[in-house]
N, C-alpha and C. Protein backbone atom coordinates (compact mmCIF):
# COMPACT_ATOMS: atom_id res chain seq x y z
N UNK A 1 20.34 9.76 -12.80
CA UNK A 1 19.90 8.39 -12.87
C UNK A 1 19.66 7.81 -11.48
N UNK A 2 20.73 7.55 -10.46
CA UNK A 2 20.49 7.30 -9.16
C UNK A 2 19.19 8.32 -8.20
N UNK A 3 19.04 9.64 -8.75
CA UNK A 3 17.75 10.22 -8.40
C UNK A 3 16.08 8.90 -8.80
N UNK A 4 16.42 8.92 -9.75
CA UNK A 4 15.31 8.26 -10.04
C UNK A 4 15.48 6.97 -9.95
N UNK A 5 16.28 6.09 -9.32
CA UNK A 5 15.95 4.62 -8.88
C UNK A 5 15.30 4.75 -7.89
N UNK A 6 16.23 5.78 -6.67
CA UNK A 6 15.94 6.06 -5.44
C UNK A 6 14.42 6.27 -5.64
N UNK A 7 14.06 7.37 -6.50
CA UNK A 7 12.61 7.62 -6.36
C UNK A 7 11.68 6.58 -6.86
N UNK A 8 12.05 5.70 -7.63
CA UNK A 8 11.65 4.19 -7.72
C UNK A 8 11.31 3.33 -6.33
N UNK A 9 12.59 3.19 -6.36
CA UNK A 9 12.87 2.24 -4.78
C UNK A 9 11.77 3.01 -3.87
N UNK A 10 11.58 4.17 -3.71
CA UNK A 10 10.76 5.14 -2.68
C UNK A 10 9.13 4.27 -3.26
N UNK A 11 8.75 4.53 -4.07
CA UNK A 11 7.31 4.20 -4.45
C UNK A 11 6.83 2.90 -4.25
N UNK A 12 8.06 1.92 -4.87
CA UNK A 12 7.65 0.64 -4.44
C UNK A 12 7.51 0.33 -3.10
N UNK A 13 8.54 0.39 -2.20
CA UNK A 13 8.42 -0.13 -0.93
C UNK A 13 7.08 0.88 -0.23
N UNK A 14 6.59 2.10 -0.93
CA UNK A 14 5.47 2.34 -0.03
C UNK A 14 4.11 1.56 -0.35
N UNK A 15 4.32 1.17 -2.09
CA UNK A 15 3.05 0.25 -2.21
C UNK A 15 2.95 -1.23 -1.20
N UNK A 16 4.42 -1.64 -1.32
CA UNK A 16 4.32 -2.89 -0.52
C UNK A 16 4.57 -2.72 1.03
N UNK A 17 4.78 -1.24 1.65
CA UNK A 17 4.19 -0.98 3.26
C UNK A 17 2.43 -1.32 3.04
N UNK A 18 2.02 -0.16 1.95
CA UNK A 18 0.34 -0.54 1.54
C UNK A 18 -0.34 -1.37 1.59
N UNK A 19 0.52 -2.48 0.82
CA UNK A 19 -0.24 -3.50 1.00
C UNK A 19 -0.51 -4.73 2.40
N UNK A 20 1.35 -4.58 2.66
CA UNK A 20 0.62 -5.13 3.71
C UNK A 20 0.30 -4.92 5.23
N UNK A 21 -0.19 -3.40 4.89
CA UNK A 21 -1.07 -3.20 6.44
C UNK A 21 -2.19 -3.19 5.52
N UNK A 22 -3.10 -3.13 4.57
CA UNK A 22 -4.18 -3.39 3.95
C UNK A 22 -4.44 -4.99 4.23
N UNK A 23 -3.69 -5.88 3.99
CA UNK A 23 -3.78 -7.69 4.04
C UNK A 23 -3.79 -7.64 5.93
N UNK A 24 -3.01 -7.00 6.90
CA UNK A 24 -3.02 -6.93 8.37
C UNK A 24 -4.65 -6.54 8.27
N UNK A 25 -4.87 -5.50 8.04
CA UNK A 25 -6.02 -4.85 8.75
C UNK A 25 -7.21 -5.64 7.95
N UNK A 26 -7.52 -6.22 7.04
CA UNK A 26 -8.36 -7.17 6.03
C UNK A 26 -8.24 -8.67 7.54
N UNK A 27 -7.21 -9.11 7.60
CA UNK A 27 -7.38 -10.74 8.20
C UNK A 27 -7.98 -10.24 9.67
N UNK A 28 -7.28 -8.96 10.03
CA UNK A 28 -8.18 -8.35 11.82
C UNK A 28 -9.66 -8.70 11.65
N UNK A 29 -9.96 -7.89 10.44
CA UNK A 29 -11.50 -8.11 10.31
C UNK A 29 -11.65 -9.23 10.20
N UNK A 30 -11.36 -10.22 9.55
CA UNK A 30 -12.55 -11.58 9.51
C UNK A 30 -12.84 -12.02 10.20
N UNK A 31 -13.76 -12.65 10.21
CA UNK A 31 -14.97 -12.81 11.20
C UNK A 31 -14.21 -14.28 11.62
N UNK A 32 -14.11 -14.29 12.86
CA UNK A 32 -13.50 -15.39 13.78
C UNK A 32 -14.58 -16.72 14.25
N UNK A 33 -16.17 -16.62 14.52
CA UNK A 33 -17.42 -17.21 14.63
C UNK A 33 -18.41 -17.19 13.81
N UNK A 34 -19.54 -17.92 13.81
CA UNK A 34 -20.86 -17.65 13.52
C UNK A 34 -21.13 -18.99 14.28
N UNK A 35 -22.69 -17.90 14.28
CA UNK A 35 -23.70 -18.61 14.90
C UNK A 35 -24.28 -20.12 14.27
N UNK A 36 -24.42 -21.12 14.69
CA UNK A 36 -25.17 -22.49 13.88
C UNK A 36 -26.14 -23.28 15.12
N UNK A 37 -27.40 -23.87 14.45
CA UNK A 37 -28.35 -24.29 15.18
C UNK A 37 -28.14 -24.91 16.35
N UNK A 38 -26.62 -25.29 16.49
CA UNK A 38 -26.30 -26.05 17.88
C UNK A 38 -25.41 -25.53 18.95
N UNK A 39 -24.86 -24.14 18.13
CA UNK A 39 -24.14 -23.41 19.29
C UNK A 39 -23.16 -22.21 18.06
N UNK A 40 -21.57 -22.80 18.03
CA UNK A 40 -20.94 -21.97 16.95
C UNK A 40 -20.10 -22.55 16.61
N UNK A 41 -19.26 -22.29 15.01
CA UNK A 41 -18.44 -22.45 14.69
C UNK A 41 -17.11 -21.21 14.60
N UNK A 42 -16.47 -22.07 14.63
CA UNK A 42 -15.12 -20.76 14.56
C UNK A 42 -14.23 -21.11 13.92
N UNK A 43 -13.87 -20.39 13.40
CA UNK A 43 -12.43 -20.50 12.26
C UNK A 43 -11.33 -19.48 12.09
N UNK A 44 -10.19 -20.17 13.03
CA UNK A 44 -9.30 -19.26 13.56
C UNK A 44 -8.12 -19.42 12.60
N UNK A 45 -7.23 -18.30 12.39
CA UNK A 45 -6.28 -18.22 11.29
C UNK A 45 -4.93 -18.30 12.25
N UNK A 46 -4.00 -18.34 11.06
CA UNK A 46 -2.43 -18.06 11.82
C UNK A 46 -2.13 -17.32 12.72
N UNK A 47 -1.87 -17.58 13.64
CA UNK A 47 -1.01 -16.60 15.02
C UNK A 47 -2.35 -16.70 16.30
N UNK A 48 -3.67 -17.21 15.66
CA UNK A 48 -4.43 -16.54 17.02
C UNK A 48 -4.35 -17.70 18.07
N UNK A 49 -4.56 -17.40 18.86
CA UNK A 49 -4.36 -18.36 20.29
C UNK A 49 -6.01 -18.72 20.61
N UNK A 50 -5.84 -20.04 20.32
CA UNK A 50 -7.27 -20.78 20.41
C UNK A 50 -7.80 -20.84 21.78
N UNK A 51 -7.21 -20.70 22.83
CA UNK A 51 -7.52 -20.76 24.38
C UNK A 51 -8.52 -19.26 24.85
N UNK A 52 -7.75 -18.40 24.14
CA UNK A 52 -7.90 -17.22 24.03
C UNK A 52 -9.62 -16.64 23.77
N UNK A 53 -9.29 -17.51 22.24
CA UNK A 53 -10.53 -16.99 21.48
C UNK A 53 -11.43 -17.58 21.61
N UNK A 54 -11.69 -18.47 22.53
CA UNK A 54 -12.96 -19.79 23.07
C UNK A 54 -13.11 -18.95 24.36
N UNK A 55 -12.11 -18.80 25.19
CA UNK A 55 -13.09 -17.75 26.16
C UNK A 55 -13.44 -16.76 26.05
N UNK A 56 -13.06 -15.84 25.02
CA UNK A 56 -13.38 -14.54 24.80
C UNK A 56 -15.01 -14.80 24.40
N UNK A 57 -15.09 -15.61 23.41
CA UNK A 57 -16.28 -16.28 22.44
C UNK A 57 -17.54 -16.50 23.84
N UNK A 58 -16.81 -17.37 24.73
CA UNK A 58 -17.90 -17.46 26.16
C UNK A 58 -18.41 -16.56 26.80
N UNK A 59 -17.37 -15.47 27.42
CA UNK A 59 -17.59 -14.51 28.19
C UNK A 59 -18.82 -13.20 26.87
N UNK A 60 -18.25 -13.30 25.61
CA UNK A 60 -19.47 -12.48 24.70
C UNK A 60 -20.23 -12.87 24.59
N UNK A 61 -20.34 -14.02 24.52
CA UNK A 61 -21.59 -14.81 24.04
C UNK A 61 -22.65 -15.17 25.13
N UNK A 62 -21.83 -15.06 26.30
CA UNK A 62 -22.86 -15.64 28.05
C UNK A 62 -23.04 -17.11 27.57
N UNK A 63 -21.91 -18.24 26.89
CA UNK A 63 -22.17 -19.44 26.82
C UNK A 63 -22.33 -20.12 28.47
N UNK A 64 -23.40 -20.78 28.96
CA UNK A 64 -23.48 -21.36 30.07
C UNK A 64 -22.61 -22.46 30.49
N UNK A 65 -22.52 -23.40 29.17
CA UNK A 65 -21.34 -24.50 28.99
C UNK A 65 -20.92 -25.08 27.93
N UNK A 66 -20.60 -25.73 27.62
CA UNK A 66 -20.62 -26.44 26.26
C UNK A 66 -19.56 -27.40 26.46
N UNK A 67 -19.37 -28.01 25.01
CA UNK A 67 -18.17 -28.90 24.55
C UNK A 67 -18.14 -28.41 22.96
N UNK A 68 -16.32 -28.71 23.25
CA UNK A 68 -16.36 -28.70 21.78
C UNK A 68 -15.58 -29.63 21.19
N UNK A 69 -15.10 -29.39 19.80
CA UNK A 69 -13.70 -30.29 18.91
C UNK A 69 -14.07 -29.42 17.98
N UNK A 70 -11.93 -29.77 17.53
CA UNK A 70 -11.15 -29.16 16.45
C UNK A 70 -10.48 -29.69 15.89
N UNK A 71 -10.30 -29.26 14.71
CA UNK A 71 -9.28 -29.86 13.96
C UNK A 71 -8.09 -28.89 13.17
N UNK A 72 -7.16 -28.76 12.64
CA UNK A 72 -6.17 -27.94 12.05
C UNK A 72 -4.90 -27.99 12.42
N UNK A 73 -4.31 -26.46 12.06
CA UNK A 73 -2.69 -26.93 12.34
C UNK A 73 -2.50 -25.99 13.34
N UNK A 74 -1.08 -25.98 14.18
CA UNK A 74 -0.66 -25.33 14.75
C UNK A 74 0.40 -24.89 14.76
N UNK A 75 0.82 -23.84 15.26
CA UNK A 75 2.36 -23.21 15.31
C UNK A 75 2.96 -23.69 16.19
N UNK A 76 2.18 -23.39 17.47
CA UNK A 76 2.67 -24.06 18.73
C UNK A 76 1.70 -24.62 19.73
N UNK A 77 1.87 -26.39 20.18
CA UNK A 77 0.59 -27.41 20.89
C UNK A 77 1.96 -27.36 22.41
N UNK A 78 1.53 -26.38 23.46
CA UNK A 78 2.10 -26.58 24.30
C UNK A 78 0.84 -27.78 25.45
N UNK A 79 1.51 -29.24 25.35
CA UNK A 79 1.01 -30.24 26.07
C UNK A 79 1.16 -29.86 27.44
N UNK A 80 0.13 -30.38 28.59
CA UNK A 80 1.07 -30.91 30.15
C UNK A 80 0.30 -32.24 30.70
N UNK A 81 1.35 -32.52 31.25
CA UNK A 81 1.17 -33.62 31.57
C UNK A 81 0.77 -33.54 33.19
N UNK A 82 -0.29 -33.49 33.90
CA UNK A 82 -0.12 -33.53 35.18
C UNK A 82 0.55 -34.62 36.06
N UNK A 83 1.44 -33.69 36.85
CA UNK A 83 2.16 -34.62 37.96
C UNK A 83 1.46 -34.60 39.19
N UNK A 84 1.23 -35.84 39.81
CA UNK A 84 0.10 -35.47 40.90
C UNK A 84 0.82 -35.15 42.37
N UNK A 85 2.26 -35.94 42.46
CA UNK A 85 2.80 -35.51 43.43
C UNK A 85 2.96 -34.58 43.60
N UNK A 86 3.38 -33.41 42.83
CA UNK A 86 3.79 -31.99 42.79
C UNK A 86 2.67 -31.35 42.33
N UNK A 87 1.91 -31.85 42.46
CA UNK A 87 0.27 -31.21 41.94
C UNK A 87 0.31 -29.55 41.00
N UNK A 88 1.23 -29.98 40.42
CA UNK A 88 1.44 -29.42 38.56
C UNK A 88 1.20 -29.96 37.28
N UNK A 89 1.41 -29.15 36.21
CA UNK A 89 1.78 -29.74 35.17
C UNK A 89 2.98 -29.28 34.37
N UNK A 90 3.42 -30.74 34.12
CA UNK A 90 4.53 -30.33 33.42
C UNK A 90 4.66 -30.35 31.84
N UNK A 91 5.13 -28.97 31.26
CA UNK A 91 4.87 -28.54 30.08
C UNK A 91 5.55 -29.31 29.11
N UNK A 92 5.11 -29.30 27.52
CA UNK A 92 6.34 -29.87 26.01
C UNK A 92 5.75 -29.32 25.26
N UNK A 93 5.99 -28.21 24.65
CA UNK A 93 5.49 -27.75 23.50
C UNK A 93 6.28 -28.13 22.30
N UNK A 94 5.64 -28.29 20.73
CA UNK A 94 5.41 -28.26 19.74
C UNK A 94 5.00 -28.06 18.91
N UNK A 95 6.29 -27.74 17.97
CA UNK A 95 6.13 -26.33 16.92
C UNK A 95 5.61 -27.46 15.63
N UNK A 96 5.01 -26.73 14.32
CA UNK A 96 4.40 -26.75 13.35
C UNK A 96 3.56 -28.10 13.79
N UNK A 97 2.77 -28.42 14.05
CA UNK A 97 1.96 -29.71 13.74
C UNK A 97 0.74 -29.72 13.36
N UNK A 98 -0.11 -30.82 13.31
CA UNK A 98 -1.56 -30.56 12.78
C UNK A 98 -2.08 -31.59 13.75
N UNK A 99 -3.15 -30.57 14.35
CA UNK A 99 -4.08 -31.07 15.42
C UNK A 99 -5.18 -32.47 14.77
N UNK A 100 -4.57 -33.38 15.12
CA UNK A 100 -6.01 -34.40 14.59
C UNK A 100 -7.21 -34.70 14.72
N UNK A 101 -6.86 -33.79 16.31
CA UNK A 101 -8.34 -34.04 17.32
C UNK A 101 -7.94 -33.19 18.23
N UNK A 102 -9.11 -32.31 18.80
CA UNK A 102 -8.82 -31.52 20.04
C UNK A 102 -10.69 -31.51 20.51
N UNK A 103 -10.55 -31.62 21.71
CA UNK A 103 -11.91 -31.67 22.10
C UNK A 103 -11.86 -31.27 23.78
N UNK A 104 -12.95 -30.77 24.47
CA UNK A 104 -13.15 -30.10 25.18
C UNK A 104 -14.06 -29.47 25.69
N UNK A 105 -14.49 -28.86 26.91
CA UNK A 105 -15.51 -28.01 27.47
C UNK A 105 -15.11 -26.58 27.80
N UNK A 106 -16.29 -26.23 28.07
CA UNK A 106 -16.49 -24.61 28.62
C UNK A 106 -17.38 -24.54 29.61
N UNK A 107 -16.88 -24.28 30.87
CA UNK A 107 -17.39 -24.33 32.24
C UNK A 107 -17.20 -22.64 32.87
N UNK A 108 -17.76 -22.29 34.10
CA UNK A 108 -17.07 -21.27 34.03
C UNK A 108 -16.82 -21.75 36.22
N UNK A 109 -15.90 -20.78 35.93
CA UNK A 109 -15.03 -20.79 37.42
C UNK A 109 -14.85 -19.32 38.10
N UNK A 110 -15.11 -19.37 39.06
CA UNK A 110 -14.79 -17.71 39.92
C UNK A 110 -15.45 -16.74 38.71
N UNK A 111 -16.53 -16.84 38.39
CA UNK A 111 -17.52 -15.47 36.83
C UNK A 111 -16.63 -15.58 35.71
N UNK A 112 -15.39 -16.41 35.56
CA UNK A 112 -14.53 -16.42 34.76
C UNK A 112 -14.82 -17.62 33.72
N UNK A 113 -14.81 -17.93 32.05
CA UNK A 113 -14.77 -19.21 31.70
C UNK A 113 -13.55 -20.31 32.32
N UNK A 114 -13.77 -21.59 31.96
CA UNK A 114 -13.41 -22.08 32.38
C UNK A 114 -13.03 -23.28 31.07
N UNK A 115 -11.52 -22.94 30.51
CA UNK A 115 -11.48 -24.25 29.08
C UNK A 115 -10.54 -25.50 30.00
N UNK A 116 -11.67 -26.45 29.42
CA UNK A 116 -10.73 -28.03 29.96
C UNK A 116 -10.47 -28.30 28.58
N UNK A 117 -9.24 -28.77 27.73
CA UNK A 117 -9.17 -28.88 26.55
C UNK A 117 -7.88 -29.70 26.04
N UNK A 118 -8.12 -30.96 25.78
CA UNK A 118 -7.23 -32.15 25.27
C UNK A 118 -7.23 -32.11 24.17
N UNK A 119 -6.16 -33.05 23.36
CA UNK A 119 -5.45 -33.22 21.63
C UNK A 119 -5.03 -33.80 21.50
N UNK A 120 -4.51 -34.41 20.20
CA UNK A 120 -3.73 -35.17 19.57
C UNK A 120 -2.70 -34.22 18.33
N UNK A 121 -1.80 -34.47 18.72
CA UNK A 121 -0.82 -33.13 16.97
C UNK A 121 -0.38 -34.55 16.82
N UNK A 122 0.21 -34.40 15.16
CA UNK A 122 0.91 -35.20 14.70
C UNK A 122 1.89 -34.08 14.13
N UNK A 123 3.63 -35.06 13.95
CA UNK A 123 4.45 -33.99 13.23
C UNK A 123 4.44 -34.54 11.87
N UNK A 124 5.99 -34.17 10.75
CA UNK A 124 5.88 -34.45 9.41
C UNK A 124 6.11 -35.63 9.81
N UNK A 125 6.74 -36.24 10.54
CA UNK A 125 6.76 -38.01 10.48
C UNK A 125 5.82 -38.88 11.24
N UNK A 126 4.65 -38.09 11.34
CA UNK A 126 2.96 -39.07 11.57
C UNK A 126 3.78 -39.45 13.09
N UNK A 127 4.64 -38.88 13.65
CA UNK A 127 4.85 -39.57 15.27
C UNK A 127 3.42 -38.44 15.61
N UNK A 128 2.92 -38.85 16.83
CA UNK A 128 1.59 -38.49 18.07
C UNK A 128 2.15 -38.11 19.17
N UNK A 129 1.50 -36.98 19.56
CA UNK A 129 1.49 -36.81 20.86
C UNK A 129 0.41 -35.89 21.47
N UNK A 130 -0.05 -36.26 22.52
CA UNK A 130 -1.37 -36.19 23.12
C UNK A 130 -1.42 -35.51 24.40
N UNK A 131 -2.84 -34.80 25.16
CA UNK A 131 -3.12 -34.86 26.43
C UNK A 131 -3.53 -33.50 26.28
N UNK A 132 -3.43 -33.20 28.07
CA UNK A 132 -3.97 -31.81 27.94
C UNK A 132 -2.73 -30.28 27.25
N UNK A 133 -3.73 -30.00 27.25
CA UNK A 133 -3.30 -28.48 26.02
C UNK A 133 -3.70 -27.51 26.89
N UNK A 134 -2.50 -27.08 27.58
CA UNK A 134 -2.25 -25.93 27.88
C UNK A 134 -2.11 -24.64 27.40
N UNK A 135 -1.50 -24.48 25.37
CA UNK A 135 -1.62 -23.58 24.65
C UNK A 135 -1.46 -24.04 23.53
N UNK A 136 -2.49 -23.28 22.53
CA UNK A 136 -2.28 -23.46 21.41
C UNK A 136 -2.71 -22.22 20.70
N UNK A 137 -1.44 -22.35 19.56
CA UNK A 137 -1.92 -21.35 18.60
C UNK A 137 -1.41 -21.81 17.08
N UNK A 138 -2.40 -21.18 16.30
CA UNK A 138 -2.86 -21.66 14.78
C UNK A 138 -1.68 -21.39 14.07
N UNK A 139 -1.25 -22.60 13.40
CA UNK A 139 -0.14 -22.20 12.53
C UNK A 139 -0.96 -21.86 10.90
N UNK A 140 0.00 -22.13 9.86
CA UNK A 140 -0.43 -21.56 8.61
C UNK A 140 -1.60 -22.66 8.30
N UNK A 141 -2.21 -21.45 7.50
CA UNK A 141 -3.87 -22.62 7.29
C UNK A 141 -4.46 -21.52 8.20
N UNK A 142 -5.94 -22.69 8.86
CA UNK A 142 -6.50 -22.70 9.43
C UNK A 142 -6.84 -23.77 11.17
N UNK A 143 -7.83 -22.81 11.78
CA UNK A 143 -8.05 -24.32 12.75
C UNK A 143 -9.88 -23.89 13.14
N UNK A 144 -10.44 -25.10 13.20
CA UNK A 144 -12.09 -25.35 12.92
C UNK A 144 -12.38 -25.94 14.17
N UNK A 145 -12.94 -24.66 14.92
CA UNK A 145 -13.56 -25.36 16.51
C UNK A 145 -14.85 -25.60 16.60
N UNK A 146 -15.66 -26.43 16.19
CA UNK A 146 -17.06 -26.72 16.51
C UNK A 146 -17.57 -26.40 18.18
N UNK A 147 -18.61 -25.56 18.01
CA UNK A 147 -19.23 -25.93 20.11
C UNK A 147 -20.45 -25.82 20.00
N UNK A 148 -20.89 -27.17 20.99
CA UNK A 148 -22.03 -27.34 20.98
C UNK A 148 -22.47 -26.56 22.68
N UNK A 149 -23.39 -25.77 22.49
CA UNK A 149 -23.53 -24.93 23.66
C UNK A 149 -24.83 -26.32 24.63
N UNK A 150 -24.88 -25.79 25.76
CA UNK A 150 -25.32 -26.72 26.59
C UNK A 150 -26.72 -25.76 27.57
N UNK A 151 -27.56 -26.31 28.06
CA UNK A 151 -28.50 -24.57 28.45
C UNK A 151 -28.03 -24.48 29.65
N UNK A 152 -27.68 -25.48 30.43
CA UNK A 152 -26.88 -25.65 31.94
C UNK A 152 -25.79 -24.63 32.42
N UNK A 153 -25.69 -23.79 33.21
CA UNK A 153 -24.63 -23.65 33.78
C UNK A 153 -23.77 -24.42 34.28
N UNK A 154 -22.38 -24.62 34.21
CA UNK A 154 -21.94 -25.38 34.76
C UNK A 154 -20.15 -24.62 35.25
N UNK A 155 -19.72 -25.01 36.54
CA UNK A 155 -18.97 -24.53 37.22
C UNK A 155 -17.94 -25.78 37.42
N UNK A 156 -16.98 -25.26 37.63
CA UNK A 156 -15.57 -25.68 37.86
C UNK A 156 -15.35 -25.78 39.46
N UNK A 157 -14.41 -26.06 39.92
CA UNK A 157 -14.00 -25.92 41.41
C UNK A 157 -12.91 -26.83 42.20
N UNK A 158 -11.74 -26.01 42.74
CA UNK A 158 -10.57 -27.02 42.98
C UNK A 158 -10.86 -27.81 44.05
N UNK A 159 -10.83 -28.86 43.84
CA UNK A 159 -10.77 -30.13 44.79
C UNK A 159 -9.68 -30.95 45.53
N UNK A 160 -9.24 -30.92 46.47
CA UNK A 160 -8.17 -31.78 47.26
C UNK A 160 -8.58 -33.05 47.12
N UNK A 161 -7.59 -33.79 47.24
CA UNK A 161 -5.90 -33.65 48.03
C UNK A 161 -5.11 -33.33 46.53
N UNK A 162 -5.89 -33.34 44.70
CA UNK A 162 -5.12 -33.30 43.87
C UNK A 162 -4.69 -31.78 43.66
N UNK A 163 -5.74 -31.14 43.73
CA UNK A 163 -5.57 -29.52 43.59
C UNK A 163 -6.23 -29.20 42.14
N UNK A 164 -6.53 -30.26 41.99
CA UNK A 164 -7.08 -30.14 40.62
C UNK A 164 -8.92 -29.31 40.68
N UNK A 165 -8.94 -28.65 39.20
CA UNK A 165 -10.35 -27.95 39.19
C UNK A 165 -10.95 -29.12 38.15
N UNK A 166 -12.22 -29.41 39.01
CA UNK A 166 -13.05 -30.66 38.26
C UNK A 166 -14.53 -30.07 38.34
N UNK A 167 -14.90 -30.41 37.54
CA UNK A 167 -16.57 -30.11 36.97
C UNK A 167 -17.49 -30.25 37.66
N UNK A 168 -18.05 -29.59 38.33
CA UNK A 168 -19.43 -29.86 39.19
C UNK A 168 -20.85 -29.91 38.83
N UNK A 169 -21.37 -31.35 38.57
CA UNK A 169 -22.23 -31.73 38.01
C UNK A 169 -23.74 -31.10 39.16
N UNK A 170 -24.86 -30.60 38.55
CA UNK A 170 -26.24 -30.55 39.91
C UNK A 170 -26.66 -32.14 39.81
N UNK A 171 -27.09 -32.54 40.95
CA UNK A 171 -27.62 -33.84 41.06
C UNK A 171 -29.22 -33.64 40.48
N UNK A 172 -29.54 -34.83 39.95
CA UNK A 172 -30.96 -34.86 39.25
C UNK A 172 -32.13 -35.07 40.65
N UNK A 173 -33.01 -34.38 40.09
CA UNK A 173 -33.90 -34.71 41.36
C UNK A 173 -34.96 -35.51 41.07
């Protein structure tokens, strides 16, 4: 009798190893972008790191610049706040929330992209908190990055006395 639970117990847990590297290797595949008349949309799932997948998206795509906004939830909205005396930022991350607004550009710096990218999360008790977004990644659900691509190149570059990298506009002629 204990032969054959064991060999029970053996079958099940290999269907449910089965299944879920079948559900792993199924969510790898889905398709993270598509293309739309004004640039792309993206629709990133649980665990992926949105910083991540907006420059990856640039550097494949040869986006010149853009802006974007998002909306969804997150696992983790690590904020900073720049301090100008210490010409840092200082970090607060927060776990489970839902992004109300996140909006932003794509510049690129040293052949590298370049994300400038602010938010708003709210938690379960509708408190806010805002600014720049240093990291984020998608909690359960989804998160929906609209970008509107731009035909311009446009470059980044650190500027004194803040140390900060600010956008370098070409002057119109």
């Amino acid at each position: 009798m204990n032969i054959q639970i064991n060999k029970i117990i053996a079958v099940l847990l290999f269907c449910l190893a089965f299944t879920i590297s079948h559900a792993q290797s199924n969510d790898a595949q889905k398709c993270r972008y598509t293309k739309t008349n004004y640039g792309y949309l993206m629709v990133l799932r649980e665990g992926d790191n949105v910083l991540e997948l907006i420059e990856n998206l640039a550097k494949e795509q040869k986006i010149p610049s853009a802006n974007f906004t998002g909306i969804g939830f997150a696992q983790d909205a690590t904020f900073g706040f720049y301090d100008f005396g210490e010409k840092k930022f200082h970090p607060k991350t927060f776990n489970k929330v839902e992004m109300g607004s996140i909006t932003g550009s794509i510049a690129w710096s040293e052949n590298k992209p370049s994300i400038h990218m602010h938010g708003v999360a709210t938690d379960d008790k509708f408190d806010a908190y805002g600014g720049h977004i240093l990291g984020l990644k998608v909690g359960t659900g989804s998160m929906e990055i609209y970008i509107t691509v731009n035909n311009e190149k446009l470059e980044r570059k650190i500027e004194q006395p803040l140390n900060a990298n600010v956008l370098q506009l070409p002057c119109l002629k």
